[in-house]
Protein backbone atom coordinates (compact mmCIF):
# COMPACT_ATOMS: atom_id res chain seq x y z
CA UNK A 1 0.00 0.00 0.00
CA UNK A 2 2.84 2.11 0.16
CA UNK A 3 2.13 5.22 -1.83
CA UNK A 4 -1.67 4.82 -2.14
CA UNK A 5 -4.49 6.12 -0.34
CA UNK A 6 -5.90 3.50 1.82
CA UNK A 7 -9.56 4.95 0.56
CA UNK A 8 -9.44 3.90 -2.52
CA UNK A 9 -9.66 0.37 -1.51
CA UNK A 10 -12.60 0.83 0.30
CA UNK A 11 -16.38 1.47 -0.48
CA UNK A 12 -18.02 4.79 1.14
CA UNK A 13 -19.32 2.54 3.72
CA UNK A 14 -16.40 0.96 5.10
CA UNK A 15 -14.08 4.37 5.05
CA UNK A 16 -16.56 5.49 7.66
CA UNK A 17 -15.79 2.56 9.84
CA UNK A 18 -11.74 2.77 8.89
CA UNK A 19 -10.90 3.38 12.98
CA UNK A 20 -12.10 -0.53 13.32
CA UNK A 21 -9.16 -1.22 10.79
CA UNK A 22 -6.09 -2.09 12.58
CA UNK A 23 -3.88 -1.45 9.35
CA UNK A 24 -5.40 1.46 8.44
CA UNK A 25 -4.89 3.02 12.48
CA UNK A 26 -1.84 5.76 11.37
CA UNK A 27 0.41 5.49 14.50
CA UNK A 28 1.51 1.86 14.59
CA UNK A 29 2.83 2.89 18.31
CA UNK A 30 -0.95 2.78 19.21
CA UNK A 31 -0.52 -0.88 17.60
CA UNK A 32 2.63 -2.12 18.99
CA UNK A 33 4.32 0.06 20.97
CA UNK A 34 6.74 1.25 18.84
CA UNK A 35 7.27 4.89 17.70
CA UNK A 36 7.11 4.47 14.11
CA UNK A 37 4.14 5.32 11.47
CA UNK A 38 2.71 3.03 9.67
CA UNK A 39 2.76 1.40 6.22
CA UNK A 40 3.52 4.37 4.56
CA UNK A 41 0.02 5.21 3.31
CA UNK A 42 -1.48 8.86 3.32
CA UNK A 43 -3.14 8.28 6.75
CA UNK A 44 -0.03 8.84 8.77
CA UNK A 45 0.24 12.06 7.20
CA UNK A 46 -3.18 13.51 8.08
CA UNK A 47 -2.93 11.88 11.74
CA UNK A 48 0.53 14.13 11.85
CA UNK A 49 -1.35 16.88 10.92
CA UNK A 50 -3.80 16.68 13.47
CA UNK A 51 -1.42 16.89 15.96
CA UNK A 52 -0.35 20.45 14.41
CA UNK A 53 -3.94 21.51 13.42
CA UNK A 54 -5.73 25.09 14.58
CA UNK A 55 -7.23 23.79 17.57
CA UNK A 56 -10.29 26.06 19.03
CA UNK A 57 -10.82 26.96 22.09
CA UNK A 58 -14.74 25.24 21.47
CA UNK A 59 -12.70 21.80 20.21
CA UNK A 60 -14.23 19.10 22.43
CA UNK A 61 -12.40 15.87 22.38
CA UNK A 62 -13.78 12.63 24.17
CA UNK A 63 -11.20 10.62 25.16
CA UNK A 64 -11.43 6.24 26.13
CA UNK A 65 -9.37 3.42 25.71
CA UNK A 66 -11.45 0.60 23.34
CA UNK A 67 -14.38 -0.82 24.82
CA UNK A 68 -14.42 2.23 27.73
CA UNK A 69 -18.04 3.91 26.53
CA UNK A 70 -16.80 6.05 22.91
CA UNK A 71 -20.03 5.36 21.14
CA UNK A 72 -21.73 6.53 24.54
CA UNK A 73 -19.71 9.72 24.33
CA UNK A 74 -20.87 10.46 21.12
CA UNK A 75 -24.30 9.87 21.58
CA UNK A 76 -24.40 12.21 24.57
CA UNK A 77 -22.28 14.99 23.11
CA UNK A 78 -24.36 15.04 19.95
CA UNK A 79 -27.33 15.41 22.44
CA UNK A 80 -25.84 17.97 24.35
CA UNK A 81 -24.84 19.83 21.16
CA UNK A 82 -28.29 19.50 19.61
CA UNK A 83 -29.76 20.68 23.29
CA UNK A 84 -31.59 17.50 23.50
CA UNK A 85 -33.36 17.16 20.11
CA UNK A 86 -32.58 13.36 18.97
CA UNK A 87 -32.58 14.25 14.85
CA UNK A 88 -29.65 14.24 14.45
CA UNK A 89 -28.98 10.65 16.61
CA UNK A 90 -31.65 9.27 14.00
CA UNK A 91 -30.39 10.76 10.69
CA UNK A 92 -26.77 10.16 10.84
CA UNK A 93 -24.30 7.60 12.14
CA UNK A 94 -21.87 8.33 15.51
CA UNK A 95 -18.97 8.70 13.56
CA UNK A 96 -20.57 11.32 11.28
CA UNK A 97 -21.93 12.88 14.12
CA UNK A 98 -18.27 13.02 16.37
CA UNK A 99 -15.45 11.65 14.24
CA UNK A 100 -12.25 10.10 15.22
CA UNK A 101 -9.20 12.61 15.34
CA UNK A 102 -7.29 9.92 14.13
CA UNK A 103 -9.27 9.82 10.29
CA UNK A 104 -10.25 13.59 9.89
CA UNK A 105 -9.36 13.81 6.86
CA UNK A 106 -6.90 16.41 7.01
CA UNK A 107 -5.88 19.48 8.54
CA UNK A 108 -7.94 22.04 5.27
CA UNK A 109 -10.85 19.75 6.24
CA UNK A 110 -10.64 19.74 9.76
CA UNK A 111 -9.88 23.76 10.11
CA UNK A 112 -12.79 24.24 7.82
CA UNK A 113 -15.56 22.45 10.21
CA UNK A 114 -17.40 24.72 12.09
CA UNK A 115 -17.08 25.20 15.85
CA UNK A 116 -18.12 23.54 18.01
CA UNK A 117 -16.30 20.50 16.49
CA UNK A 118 -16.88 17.26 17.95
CA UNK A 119 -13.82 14.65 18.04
CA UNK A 120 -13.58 11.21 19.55
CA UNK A 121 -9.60 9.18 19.72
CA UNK A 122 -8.45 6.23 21.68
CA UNK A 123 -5.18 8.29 20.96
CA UNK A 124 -2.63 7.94 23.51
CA UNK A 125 -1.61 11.53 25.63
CA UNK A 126 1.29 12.06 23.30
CA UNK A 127 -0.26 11.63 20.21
CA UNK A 128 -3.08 14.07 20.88
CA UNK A 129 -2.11 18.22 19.01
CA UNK A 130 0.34 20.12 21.03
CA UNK A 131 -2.02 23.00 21.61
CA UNK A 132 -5.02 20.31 23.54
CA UNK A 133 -1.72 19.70 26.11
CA UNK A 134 -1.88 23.53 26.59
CA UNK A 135 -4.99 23.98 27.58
CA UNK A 136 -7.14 24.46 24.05
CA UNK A 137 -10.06 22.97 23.34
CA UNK A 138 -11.40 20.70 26.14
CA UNK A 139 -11.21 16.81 26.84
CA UNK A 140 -13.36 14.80 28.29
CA UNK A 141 -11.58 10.97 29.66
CA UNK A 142 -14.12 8.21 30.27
CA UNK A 143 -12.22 5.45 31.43
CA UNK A 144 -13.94 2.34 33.09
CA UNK A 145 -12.28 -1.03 34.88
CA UNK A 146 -9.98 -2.60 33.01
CA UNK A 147 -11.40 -6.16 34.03
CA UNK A 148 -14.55 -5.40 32.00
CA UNK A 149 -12.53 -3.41 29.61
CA UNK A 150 -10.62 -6.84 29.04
CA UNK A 151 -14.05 -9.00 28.81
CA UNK A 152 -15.74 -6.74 26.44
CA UNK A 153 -12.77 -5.89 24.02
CA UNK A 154 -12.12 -10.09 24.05
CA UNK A 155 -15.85 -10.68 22.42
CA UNK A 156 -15.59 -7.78 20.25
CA UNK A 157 -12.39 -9.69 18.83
CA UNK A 158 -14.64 -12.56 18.43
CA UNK A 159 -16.76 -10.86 15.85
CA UNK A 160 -14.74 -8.21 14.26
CA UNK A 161 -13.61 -9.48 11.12
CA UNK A 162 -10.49 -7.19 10.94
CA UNK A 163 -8.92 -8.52 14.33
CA UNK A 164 -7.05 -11.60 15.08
CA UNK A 165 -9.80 -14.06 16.66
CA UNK A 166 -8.26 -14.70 19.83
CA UNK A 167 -7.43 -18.79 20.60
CA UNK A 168 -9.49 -18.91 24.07
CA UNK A 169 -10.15 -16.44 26.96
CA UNK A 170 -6.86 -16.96 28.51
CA UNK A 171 -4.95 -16.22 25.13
CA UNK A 172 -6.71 -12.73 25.06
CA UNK A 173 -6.16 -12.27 28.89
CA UNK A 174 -2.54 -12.37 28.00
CA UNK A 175 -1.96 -10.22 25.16
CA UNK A 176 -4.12 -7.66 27.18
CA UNK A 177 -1.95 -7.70 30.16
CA UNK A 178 1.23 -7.49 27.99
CA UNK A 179 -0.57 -4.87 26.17
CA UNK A 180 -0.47 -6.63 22.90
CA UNK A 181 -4.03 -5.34 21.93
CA UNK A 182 -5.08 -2.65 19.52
CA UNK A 183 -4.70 0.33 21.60
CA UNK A 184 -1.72 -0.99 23.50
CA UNK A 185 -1.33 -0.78 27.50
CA UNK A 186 -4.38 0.19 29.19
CA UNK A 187 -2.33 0.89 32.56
CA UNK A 188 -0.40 3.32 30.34
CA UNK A 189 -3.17 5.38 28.48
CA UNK A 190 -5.21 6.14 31.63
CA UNK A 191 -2.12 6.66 33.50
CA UNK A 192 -0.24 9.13 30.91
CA UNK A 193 -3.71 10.71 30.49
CA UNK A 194 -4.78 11.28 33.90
CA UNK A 195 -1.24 12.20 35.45
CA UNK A 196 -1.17 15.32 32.82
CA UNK A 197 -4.64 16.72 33.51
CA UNK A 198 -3.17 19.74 34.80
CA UNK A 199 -2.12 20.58 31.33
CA UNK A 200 -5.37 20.41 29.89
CA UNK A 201 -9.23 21.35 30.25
CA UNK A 202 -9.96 18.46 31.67
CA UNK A 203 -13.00 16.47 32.60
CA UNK A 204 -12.56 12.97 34.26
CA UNK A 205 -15.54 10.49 33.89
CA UNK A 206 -15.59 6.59 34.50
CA UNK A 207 -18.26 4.36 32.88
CA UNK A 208 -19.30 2.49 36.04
CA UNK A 209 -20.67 6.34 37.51
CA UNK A 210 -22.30 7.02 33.91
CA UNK A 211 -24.40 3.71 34.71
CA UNK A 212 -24.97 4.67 38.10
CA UNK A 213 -26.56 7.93 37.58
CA UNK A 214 -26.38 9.12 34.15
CA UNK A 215 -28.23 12.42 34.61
CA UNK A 216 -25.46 13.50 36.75
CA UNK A 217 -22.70 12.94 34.53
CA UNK A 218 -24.73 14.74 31.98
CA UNK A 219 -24.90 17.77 33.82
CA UNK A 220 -21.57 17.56 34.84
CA UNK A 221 -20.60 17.54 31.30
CA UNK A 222 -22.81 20.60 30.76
CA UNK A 223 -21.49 22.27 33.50
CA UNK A 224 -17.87 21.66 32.14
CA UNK A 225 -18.62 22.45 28.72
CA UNK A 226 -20.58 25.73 29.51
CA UNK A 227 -23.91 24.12 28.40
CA UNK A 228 -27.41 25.49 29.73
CA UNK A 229 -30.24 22.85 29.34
CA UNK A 230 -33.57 23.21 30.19
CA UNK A 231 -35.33 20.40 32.29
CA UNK A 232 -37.01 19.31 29.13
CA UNK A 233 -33.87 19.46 26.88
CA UNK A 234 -31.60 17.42 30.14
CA UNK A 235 -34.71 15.00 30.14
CA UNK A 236 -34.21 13.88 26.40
CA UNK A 237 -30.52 13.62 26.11
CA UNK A 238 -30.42 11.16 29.48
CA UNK A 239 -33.55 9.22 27.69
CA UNK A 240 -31.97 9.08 24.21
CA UNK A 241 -28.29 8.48 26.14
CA UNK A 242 -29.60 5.07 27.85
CA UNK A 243 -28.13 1.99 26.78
CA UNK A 244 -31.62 0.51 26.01
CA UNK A 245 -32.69 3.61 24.00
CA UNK A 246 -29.44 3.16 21.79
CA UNK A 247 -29.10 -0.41 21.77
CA UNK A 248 -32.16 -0.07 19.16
CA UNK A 249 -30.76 3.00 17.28
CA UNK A 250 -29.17 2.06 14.28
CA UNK A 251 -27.08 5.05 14.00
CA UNK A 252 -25.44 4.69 17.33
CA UNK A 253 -25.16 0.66 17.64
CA UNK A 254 -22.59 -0.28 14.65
CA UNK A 255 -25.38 -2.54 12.98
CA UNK A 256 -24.85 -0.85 9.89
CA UNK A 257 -21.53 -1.55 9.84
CA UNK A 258 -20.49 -4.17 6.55
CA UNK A 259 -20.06 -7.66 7.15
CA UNK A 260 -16.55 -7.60 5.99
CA UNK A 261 -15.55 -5.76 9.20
CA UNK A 262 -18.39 -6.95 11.78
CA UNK A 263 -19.32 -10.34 11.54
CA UNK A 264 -23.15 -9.59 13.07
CA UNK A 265 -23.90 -13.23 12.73
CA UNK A 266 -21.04 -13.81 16.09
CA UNK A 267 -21.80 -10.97 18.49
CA UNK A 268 -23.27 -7.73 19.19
CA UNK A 269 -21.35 -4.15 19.81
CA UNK A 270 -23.22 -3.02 22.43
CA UNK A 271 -23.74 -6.27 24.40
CA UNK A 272 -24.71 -6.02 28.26
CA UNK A 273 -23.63 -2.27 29.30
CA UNK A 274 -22.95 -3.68 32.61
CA UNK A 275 -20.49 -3.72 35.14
CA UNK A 276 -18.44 -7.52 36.39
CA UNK A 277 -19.22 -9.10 33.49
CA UNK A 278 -15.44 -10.32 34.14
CA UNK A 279 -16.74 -12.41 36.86
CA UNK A 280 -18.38 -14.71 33.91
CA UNK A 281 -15.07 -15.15 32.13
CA UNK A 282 -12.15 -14.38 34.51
CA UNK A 283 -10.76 -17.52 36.75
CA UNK A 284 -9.94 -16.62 40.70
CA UNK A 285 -6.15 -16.91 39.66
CA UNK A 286 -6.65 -14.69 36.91
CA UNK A 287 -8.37 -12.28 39.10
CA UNK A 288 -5.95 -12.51 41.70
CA UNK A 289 -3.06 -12.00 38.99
CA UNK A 290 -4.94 -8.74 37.79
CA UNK A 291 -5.48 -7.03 41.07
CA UNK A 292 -1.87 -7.63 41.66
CA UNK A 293 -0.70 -5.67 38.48
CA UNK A 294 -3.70 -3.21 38.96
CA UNK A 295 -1.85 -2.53 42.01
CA UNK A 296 1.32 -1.80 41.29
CA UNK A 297 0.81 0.12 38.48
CA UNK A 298 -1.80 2.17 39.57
CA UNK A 299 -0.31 3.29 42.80
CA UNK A 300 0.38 6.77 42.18
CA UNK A 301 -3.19 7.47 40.77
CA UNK A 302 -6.02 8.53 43.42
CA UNK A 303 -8.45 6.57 40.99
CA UNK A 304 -10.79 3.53 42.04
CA UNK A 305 -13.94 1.49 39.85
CA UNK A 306 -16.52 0.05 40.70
CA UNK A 307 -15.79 -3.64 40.20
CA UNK A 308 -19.65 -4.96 40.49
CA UNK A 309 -22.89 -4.35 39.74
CA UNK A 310 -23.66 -3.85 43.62
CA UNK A 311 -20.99 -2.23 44.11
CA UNK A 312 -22.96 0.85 42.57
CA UNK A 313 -26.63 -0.41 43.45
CA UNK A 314 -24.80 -0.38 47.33
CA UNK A 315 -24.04 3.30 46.96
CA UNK A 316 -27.46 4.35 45.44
């Protein structure tokens, strides 16, 4: 592919979805953990761009490692944006609605879209524009435990035609605690994110409180992104934000997507929208072994999950 636009090879359809594409993702770092681009296609070149694009002080950039709540994100910013009316949550797909940063198609393109532009990126901290790590524009970090994280991004390998079908469980559980995933170390994204908030407008948000009590995230987001919602407008983006309501859009839950990247016939995107699914999947060793490495790697972050379904109902 070296040389050629990775478009090309594609129908309209399928560029949409190209962020599911592992070969087409233009910072094989984000891959493998190296620090070189990838390929050599044109991608690379408009990811590099993004990092030296005009950002806007009205840029709003959701931030999650895979399987951490981005299709939630967008559903809810496009809510917020649209001060509750769900129009444009039926007429248009998620990633129409709040792209990836990653595929924007260039720097002329993305300076020309009007503010307030809407990005989402699984992007690690060091990959996002210079001017985002200096305060412009404003991110918003959903992060949600890693143990679920783990269980959900293992079936979505099980039905995503562009990903390596993992052997068993326990072959998956490795690779993701090596982080040899798509989206590399999950102890390093949320850690390398979180420990330079400082730097940045900065909104944290886990998954496990957005299930909790979802109209309170919401208007924390409004609050934090200087957003003034009537009752009746707050009302309809926490109705058309639940993970019932979208499980049955087709704009928000990836049905649409072609069968040559999702493989509908083996699994479901937006599955359970739970919290200790891992319980189902992970043995007590395994369990054990993870709480270990959570541990140690997390121990200079004041952050904690919710591990358990009553662990939230407990608190309510």
């Amino acid at each position: 592919m070296s040389g050629t636009s990775a478009s090309c090879l594609l129908t309209p359809l399928e560029i949409l979805w190209i962020p599911l594409i592992p070969r087409f993702w233009t910072i094989s770092w984000f891959l493998t953990g190296t620090s070189t681009l990838s390929m050599g296609s044109t991608l690379p070149t408009r990811s590099t761009r993004s990092r030296t694009g005009r950002i806007r002080d009205s840029d709003i950039f959701a931030v999650t490692y895979p399987k951490s709540g981005t299709i939630w994100m967008q559903q809810i910013l496009t809510l917020i944006e649209a001060k509750g009316d769900v129009t444009p949550t039926t007429e248009h797909l998620n990633a129409q609605r709040v792209p990836w940063i990653e595929l924007i198609g260039g720097e002329k393109e993305f300076n020309a879209t009007p503010s307030p532009r809407l990005r989402v990126t699984h992007l690690q901290y060091k990959f996002m524009p210079l001017a985002v790590r200096q305060k412009k524009g404003k991110v918003i970090y959903v992060a949600r435990n890693p143990k679920d994280v783990l269980v959900s991004y293992y079936h979505f390998h099980k039905y995503a035609a562009m990903l390596e079908t993992p052997k068993d469980f326990n072959d998956f559980f490795e690779k993701f605690m090596e982080g040899k995933v798509y989206g590399n170390c999950w102890f390093e994204h949320i850690k390398t994110w979180y420990a330079n908030r400082h730097n940045m407008n900065f909104l944290y948000i886990t998954y496990e409180d957005m299930i909790k009590d979802l109209r309170s995230i919401v208007e924390r987001m409004c609050r934090f992104l200087g957003k003034d919602l009537t009752e009746e407008q707050m009302a309809s983006v926490v109705e058309h934000s639940t993970f019932r309501t979208m499980k049955q859009n087709l704009q928000a839950n990836y049905k649409t997507v072609p069968d040559s990247l999702l493989d509908h016939n083996k699994g479901t995107f937006m599955r359970k929208g739970t919290i200790g699914d891992w319980k189902n999947h992970f043995t007590v060793a395994q369990s054990e072994r993870f709480d270990s490495v959570f541990q140690e790697k997390m121990r200079d972050l004041p952050l904690s999950f919710a591990w358990d379904i009553n662990d939230v109902n407990s608190a309510t």
